[in-house]
PDB file of N, CA and C in Angstrom:
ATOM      1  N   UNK A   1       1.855 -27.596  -9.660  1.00  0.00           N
ATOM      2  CA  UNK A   1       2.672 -26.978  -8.625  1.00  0.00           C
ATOM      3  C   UNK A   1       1.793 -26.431  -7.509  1.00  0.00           C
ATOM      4  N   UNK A   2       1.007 -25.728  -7.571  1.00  0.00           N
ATOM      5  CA  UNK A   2       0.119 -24.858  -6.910  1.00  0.00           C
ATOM      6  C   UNK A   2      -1.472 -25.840  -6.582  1.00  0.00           C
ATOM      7  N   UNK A   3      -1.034 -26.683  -5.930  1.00  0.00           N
ATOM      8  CA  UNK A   3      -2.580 -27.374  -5.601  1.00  0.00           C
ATOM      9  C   UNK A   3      -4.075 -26.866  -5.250  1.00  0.00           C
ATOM     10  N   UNK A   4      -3.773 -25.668  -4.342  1.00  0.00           N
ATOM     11  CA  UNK A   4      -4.596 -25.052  -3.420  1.00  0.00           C
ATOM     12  C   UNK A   4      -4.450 -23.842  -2.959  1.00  0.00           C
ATOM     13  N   UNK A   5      -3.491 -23.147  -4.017  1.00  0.00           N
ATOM     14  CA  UNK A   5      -3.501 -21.674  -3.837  1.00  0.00           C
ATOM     15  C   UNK A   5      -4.034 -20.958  -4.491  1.00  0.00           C
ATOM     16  N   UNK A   6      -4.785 -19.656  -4.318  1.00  0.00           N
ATOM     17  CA  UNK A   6      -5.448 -18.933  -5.299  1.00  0.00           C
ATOM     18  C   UNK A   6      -4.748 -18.714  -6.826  1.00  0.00           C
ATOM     19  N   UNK A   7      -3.815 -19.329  -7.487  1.00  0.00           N
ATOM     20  CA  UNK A   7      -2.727 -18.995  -8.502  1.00  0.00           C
ATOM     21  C   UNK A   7      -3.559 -17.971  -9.151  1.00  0.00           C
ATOM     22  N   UNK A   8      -4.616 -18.287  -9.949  1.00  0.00           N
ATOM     23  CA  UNK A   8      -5.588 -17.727 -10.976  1.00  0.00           C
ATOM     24  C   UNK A   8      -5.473 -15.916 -10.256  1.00  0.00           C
ATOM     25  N   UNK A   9      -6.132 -15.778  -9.372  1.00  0.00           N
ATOM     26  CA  UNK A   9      -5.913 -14.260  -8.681  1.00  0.00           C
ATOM     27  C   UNK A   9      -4.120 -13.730  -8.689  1.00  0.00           C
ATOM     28  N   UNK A  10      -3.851 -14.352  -8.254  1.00  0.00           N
ATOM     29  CA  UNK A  10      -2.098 -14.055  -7.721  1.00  0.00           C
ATOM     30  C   UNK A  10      -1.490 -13.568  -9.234  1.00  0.00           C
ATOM     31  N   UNK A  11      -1.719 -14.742 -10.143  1.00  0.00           N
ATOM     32  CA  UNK A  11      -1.461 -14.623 -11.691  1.00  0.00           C
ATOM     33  C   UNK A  11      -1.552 -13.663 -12.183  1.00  0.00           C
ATOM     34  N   UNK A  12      -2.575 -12.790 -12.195  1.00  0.00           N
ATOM     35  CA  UNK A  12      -3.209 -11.686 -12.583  1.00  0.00           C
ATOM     36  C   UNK A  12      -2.713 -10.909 -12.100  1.00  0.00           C
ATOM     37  N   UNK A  13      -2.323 -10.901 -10.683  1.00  0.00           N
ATOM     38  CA  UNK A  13      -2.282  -9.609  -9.982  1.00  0.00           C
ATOM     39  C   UNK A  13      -0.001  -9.203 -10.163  1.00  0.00           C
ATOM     40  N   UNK A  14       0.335 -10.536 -10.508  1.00  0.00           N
ATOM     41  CA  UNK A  14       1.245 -10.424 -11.012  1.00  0.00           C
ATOM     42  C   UNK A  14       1.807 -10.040 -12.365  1.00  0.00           C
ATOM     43  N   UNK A  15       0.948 -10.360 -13.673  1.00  0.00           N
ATOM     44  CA  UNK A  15       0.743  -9.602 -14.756  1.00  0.00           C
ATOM     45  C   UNK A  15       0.171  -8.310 -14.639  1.00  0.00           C
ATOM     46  N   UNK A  16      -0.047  -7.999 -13.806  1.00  0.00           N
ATOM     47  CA  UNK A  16      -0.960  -6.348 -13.871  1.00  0.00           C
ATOM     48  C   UNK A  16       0.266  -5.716 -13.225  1.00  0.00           C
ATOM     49  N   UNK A  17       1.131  -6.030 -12.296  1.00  0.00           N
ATOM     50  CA  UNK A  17       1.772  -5.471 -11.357  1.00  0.00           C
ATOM     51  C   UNK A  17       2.943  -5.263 -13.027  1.00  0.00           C
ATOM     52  N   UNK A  18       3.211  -6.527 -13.024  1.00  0.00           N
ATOM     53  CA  UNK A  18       4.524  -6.703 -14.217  1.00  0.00           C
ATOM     54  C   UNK A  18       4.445  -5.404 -15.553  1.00  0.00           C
ATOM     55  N   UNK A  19       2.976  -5.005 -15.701  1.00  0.00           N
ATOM     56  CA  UNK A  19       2.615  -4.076 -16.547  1.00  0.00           C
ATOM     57  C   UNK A  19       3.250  -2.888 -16.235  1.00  0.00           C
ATOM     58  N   UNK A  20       2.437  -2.414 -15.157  1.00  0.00           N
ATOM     59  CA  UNK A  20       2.525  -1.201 -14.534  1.00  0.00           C
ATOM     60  C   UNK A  20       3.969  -0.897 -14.466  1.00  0.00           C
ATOM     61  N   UNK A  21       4.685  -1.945 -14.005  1.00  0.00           N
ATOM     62  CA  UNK A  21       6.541  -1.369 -13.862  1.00  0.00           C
ATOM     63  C   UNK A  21       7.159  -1.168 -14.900  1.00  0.00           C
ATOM     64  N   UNK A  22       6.663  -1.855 -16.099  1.00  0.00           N
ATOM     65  CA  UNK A  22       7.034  -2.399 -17.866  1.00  0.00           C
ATOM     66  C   UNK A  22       6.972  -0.510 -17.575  1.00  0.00           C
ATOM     67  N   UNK A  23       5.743   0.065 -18.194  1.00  0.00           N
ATOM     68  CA  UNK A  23       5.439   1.004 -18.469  1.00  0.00           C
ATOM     69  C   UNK A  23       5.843   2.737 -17.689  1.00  0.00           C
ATOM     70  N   UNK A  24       6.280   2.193 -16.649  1.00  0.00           N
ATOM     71  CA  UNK A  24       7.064   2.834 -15.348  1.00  0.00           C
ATOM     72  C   UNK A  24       8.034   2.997 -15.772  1.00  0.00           C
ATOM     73  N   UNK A  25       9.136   1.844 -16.320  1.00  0.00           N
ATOM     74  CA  UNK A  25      10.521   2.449 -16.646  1.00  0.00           C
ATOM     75  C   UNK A  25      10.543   2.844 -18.205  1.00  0.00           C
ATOM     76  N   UNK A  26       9.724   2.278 -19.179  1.00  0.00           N
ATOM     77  CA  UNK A  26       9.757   3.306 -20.145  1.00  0.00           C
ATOM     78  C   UNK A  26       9.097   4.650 -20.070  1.00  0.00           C
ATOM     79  N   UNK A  27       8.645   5.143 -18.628  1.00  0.00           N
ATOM     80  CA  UNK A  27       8.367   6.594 -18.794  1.00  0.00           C
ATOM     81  C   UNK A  27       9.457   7.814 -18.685  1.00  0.00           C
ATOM     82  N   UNK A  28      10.389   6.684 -18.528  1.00  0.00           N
ATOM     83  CA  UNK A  28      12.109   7.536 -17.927  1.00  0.00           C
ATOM     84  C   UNK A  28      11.792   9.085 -17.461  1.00  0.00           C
ATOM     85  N   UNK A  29      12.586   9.616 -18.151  1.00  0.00           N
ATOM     86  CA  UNK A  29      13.057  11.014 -17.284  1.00  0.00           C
ATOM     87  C   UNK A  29      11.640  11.832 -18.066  1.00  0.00           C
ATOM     88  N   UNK A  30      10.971  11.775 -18.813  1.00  0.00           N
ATOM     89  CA  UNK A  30       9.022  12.750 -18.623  1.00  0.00           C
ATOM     90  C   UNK A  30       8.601  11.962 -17.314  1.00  0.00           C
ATOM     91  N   UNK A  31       8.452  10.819 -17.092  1.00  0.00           N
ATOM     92  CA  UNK A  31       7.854  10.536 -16.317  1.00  0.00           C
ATOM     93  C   UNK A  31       8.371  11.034 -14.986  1.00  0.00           C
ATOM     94  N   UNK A  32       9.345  11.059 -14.198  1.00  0.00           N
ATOM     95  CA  UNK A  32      10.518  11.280 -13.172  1.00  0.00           C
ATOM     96  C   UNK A  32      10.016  12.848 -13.183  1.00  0.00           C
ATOM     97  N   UNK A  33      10.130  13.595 -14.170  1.00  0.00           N
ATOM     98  CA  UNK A  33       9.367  15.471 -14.449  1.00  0.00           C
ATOM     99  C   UNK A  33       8.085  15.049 -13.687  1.00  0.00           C
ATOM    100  N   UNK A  34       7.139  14.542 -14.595  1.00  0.00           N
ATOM    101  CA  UNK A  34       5.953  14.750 -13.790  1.00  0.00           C
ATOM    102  C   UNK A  34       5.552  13.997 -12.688  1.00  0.00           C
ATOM    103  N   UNK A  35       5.761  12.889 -12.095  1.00  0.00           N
ATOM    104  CA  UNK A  35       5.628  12.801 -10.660  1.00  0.00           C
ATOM    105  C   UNK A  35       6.487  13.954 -10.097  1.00  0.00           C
ATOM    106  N   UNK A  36       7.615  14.098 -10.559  1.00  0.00           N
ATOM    107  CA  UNK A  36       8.133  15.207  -9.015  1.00  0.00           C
ATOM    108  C   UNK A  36       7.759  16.846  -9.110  1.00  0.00           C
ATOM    109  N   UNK A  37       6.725  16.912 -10.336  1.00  0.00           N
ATOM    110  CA  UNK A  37       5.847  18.274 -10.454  1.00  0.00           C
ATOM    111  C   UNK A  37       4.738  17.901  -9.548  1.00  0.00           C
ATOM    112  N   UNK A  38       3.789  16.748  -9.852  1.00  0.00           N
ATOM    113  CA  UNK A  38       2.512  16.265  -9.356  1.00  0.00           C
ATOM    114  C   UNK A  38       2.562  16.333  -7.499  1.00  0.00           C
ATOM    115  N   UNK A  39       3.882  15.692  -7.261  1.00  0.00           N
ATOM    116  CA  UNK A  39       4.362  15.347  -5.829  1.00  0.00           C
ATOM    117  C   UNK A  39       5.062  16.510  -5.027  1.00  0.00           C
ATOM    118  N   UNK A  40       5.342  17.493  -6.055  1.00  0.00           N
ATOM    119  CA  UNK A  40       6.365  18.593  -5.399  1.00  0.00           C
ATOM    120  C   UNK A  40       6.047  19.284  -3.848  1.00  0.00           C
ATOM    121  N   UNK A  41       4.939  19.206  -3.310  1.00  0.00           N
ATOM    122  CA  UNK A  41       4.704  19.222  -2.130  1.00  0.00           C
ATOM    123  C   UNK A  41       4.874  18.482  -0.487  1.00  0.00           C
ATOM    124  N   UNK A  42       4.488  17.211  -1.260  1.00  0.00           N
ATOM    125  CA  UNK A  42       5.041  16.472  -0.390  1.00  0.00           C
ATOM    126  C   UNK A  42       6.294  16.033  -0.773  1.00  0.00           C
ATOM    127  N   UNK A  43       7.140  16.211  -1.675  1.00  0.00           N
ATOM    128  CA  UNK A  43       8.339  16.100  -1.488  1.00  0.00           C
ATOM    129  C   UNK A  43       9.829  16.636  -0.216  1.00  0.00           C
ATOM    130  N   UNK A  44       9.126  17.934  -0.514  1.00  0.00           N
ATOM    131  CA  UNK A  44       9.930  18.783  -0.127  1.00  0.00           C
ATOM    132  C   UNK A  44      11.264  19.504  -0.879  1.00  0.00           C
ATOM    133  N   UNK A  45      11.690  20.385  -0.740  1.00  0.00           N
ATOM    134  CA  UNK A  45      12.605  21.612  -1.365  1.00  0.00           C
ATOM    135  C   UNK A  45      14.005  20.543  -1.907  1.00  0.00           C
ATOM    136  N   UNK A  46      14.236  20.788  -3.128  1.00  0.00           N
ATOM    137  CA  UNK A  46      15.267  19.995  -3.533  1.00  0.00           C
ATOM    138  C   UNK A  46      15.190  18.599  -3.585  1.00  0.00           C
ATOM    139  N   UNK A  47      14.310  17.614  -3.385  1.00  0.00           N
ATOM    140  CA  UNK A  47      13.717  16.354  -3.818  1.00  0.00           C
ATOM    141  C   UNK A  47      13.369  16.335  -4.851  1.00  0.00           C
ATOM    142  N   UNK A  48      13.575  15.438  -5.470  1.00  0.00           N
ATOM    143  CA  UNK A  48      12.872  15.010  -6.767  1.00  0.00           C
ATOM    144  C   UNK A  48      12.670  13.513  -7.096  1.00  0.00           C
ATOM    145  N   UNK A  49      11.882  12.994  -7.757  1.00  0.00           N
ATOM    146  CA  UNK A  49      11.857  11.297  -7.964  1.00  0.00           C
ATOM    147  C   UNK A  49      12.351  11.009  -8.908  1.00  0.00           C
ATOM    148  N   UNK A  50      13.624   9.834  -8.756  1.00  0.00           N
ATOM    149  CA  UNK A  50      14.562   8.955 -10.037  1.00  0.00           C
ATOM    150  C   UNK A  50      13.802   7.316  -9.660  1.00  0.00           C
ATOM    151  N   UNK A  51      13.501   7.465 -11.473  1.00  0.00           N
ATOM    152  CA  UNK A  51      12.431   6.381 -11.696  1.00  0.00           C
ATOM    153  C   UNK A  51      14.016   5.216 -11.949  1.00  0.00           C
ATOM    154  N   UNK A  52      14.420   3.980 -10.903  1.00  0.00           N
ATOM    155  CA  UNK A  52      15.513   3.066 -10.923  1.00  0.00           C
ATOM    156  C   UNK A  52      15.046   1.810 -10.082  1.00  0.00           C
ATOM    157  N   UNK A  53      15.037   1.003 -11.001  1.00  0.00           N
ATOM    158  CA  UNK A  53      14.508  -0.686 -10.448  1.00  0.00           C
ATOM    159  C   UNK A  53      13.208  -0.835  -9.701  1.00  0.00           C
ATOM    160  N   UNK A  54      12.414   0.054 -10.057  1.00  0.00           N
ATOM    161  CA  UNK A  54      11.046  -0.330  -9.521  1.00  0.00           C
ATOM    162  C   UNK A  54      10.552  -1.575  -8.914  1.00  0.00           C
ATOM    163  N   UNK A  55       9.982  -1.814  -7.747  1.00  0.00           N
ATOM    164  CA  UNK A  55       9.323  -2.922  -7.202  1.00  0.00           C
ATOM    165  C   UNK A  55       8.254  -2.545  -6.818  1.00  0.00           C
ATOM    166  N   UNK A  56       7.601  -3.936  -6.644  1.00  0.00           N
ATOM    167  CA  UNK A  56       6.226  -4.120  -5.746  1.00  0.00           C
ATOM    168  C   UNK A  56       6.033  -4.259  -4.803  1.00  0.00           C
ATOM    169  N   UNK A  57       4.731  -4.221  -4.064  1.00  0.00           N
ATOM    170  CA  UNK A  57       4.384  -5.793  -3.311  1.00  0.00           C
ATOM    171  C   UNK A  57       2.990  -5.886  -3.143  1.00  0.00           C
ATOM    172  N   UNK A  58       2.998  -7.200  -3.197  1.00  0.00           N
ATOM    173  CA  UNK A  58       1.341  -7.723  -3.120  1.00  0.00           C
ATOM    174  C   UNK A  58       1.448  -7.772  -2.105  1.00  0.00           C
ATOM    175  N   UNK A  59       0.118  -7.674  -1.068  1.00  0.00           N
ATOM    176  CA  UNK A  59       0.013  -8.540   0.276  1.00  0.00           C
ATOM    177  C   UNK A  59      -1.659  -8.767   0.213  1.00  0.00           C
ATOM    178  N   UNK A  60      -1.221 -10.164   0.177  1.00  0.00           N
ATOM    179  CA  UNK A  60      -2.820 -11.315   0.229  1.00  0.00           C
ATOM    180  C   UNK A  60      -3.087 -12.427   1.704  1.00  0.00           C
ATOM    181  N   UNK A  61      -4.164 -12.363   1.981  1.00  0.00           N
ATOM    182  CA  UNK A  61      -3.996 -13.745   2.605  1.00  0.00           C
ATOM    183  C   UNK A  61      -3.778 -14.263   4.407  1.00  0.00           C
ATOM    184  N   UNK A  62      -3.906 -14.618   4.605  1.00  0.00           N
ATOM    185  CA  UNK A  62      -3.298 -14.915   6.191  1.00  0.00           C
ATOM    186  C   UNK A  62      -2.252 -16.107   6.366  1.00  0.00           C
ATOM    187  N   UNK A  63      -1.594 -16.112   7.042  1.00  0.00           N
ATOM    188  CA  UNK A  63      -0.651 -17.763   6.928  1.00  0.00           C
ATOM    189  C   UNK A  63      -1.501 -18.529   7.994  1.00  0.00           C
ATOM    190  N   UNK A  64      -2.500 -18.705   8.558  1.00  0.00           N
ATOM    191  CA  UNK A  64      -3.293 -19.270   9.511  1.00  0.00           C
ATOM    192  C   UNK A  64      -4.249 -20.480   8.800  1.00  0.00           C
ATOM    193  N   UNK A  65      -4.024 -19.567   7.819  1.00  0.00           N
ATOM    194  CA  UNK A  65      -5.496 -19.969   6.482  1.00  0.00           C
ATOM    195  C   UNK A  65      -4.659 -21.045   4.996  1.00  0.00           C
ATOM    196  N   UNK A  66      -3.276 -21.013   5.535  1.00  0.00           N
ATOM    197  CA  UNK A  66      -2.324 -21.920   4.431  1.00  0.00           C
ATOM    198  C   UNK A  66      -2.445 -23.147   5.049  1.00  0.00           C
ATOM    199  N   UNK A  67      -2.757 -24.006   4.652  1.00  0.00           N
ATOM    200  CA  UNK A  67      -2.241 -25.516   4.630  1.00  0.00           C
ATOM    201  C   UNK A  67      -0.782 -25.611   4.571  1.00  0.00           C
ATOM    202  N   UNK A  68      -0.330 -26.560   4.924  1.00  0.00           N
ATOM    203  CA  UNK A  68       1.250 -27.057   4.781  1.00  0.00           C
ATOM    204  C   UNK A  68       1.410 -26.887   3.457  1.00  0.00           C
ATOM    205  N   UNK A  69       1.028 -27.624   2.589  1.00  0.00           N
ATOM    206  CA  UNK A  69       0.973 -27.792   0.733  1.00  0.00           C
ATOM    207  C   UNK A  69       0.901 -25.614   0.819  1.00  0.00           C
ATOM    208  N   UNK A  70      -0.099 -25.457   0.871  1.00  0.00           N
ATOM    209  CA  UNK A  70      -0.377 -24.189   0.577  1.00  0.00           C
ATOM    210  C   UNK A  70       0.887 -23.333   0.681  1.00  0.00           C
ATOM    211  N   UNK A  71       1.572 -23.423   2.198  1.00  0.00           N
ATOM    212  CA  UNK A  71       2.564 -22.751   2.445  1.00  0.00           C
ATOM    213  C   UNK A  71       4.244 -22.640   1.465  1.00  0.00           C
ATOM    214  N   UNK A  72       3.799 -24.165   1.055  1.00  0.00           N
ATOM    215  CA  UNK A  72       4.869 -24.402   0.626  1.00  0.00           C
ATOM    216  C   UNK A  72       5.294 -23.955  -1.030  1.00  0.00           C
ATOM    217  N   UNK A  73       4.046 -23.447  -1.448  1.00  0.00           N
ATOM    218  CA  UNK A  73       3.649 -23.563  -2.804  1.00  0.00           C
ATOM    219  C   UNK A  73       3.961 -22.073  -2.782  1.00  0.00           C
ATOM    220  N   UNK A  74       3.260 -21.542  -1.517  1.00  0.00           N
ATOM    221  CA  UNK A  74       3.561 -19.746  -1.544  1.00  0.00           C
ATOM    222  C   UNK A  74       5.203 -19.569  -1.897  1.00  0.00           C
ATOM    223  N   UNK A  75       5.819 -20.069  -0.999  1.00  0.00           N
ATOM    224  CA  UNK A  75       7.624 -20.196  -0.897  1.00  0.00           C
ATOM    225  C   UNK A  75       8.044 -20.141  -2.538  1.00  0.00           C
ATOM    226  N   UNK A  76       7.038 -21.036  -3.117  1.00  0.00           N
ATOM    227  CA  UNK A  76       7.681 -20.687  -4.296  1.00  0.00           C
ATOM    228  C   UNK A  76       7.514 -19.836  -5.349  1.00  0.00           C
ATOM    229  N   UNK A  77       6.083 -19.573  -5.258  1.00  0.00           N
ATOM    230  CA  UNK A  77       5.800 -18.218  -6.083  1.00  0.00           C
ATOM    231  C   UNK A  77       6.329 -17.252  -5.229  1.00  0.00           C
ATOM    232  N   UNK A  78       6.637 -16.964  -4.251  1.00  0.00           N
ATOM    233  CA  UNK A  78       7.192 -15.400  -3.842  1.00  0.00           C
ATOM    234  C   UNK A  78       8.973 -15.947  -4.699  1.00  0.00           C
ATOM    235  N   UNK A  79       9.512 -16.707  -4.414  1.00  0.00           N
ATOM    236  CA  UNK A  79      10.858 -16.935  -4.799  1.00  0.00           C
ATOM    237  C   UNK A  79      10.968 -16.440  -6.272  1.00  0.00           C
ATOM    238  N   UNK A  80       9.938 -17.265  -7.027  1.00  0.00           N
ATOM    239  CA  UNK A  80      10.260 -16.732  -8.275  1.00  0.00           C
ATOM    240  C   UNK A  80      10.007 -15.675  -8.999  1.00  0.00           C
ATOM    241  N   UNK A  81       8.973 -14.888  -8.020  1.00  0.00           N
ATOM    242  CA  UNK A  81       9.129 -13.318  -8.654  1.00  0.00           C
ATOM    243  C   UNK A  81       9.829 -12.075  -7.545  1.00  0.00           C
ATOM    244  N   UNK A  82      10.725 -12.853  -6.815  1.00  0.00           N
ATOM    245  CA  UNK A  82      11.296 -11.905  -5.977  1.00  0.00           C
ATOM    246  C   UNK A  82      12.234 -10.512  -6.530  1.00  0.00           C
ATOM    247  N   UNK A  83      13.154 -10.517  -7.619  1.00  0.00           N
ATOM    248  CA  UNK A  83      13.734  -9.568  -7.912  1.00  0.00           C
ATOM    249  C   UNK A  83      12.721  -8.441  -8.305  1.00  0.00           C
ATOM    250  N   UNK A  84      11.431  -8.899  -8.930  1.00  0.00           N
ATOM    251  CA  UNK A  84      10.364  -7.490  -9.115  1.00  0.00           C
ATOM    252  C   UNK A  84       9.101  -7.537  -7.681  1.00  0.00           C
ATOM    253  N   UNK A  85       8.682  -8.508  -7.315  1.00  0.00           N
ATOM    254  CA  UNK A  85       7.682  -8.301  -6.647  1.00  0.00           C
ATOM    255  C   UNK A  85       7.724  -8.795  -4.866  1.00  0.00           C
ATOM    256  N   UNK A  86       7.757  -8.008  -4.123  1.00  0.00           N
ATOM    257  CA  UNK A  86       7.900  -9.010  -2.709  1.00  0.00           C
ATOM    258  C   UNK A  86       6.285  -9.675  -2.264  1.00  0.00           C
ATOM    259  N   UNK A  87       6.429 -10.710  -2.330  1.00  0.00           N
ATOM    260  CA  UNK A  87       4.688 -11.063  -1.991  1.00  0.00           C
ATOM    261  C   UNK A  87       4.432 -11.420  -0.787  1.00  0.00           C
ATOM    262  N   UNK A  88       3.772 -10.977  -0.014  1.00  0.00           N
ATOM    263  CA  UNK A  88       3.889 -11.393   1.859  1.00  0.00           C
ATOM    264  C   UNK A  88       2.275 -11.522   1.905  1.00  0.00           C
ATOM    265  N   UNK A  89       1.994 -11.665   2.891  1.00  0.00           N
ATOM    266  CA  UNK A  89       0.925 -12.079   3.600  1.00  0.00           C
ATOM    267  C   UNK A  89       0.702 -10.814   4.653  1.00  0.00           C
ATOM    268  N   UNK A  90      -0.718 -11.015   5.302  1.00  0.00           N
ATOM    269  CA  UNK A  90      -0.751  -9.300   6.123  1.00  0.00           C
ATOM    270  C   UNK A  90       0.166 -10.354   7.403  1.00  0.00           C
ATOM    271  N   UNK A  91       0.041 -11.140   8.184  1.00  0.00           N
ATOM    272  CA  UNK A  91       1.015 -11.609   9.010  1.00  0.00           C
ATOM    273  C   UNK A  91       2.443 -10.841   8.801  1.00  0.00           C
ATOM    274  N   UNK A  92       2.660 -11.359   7.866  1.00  0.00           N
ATOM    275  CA  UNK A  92       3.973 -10.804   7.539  1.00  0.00           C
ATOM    276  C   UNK A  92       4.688  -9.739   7.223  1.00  0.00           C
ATOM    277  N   UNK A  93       3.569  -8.612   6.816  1.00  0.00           N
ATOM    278  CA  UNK A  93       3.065  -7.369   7.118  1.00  0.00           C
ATOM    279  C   UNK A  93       3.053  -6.988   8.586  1.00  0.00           C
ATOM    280  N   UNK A  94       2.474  -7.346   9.245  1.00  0.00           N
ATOM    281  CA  UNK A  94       2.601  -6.908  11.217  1.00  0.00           C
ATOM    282  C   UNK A  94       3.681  -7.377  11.571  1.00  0.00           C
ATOM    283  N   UNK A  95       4.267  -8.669  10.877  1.00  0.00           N
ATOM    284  CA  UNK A  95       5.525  -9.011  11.407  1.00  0.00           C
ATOM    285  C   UNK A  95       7.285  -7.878  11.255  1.00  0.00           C
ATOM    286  N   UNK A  96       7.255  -7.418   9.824  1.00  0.00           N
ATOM    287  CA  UNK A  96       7.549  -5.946   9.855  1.00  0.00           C
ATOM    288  C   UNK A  96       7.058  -5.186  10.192  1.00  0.00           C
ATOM    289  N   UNK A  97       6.256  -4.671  10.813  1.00  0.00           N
ATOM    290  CA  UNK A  97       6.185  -3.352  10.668  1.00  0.00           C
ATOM    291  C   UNK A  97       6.466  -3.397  12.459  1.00  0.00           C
ATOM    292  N   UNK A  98       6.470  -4.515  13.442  1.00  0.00           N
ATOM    293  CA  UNK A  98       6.860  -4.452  14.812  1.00  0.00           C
ATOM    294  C   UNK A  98       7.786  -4.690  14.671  1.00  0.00           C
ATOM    295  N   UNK A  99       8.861  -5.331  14.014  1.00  0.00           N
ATOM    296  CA  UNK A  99      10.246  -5.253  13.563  1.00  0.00           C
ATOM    297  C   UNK A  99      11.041  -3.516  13.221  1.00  0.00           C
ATOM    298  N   UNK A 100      10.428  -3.190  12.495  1.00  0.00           N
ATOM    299  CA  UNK A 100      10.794  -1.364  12.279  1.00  0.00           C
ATOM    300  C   UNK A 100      10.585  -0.650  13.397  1.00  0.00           C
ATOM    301  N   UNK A 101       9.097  -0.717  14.110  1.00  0.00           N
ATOM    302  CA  UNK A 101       8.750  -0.111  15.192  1.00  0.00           C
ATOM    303  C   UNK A 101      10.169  -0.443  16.468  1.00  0.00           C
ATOM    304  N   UNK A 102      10.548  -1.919  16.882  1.00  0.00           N
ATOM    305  CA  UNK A 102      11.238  -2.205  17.633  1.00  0.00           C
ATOM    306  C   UNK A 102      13.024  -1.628  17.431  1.00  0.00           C
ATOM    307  N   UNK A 103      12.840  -1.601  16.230  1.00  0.00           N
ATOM    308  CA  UNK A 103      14.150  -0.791  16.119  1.00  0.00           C
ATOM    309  C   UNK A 103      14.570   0.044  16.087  1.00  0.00           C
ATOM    310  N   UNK A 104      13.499   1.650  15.648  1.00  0.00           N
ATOM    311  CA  UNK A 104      13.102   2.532  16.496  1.00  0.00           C
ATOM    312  C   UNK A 104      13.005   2.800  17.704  1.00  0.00           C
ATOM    313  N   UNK A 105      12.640   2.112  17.887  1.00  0.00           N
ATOM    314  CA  UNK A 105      12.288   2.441  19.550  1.00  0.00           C
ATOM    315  C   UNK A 105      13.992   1.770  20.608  1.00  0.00           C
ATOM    316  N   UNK A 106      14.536   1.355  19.842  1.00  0.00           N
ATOM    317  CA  UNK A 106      16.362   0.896  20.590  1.00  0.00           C
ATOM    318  C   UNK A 106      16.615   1.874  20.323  1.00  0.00           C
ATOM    319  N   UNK A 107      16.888   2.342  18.825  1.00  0.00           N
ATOM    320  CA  UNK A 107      17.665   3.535  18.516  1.00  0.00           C
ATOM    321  C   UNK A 107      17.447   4.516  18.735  1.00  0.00           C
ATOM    322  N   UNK A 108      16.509   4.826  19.425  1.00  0.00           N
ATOM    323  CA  UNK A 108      15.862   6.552  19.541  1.00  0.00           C
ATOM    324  C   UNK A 108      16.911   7.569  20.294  1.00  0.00           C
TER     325      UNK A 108
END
């Protein structure tokens, strides 16, 4: 499937990610206590953190630097771990974040 994409890195970084959330929602409500003890500052007064559907996101890579094959191969590893992990590229990264900025800046 993956001709020419880093899979081997991505793989990993998707089992490590897959861990961390595993272990995230079995920390339920101790865990939910102590981040919003640890965080209680920057929270602010009456905030607290509810640990519910945890996600990720990786961001690897440039799309400049994908081959056609490459690109196409990405399409499908982000597809198939989309309900836990969003996987973007930093492109796609600047591409939101001037998207948020621009809509801000209408709505102000």
């Amino acid at each position: 499937m993956t001709r020419n994409f880093p899979l081997r890195e991505l793989t990993g970084t998707v089992m490590q990610i897959e861990k961390y959330i595993y272990y995230l929602n079995r920390w339920g409500k101790v865990g939910e206590k102590k981040l919003t003890s640890r965080y209680r500052e920057q929270l602010g007064d009456g905030f607290t953190i509810k640990i519910i559907n945890p996600r990720a996101i990786i961001i690897m890579g440039r799309e400049n630097e994908l081959s056609a094959d490459q690109r196409q191969d990405f399409e499908v590893i982000k597809r198939k771990y989309r309900n836990v992990i969003d996987i973007i590229t930093y492109d796609e990264l600047l591409e939101r974040l001037e998207t948020t900025l621009r809509h801000w800046q209408i709505h102000r």
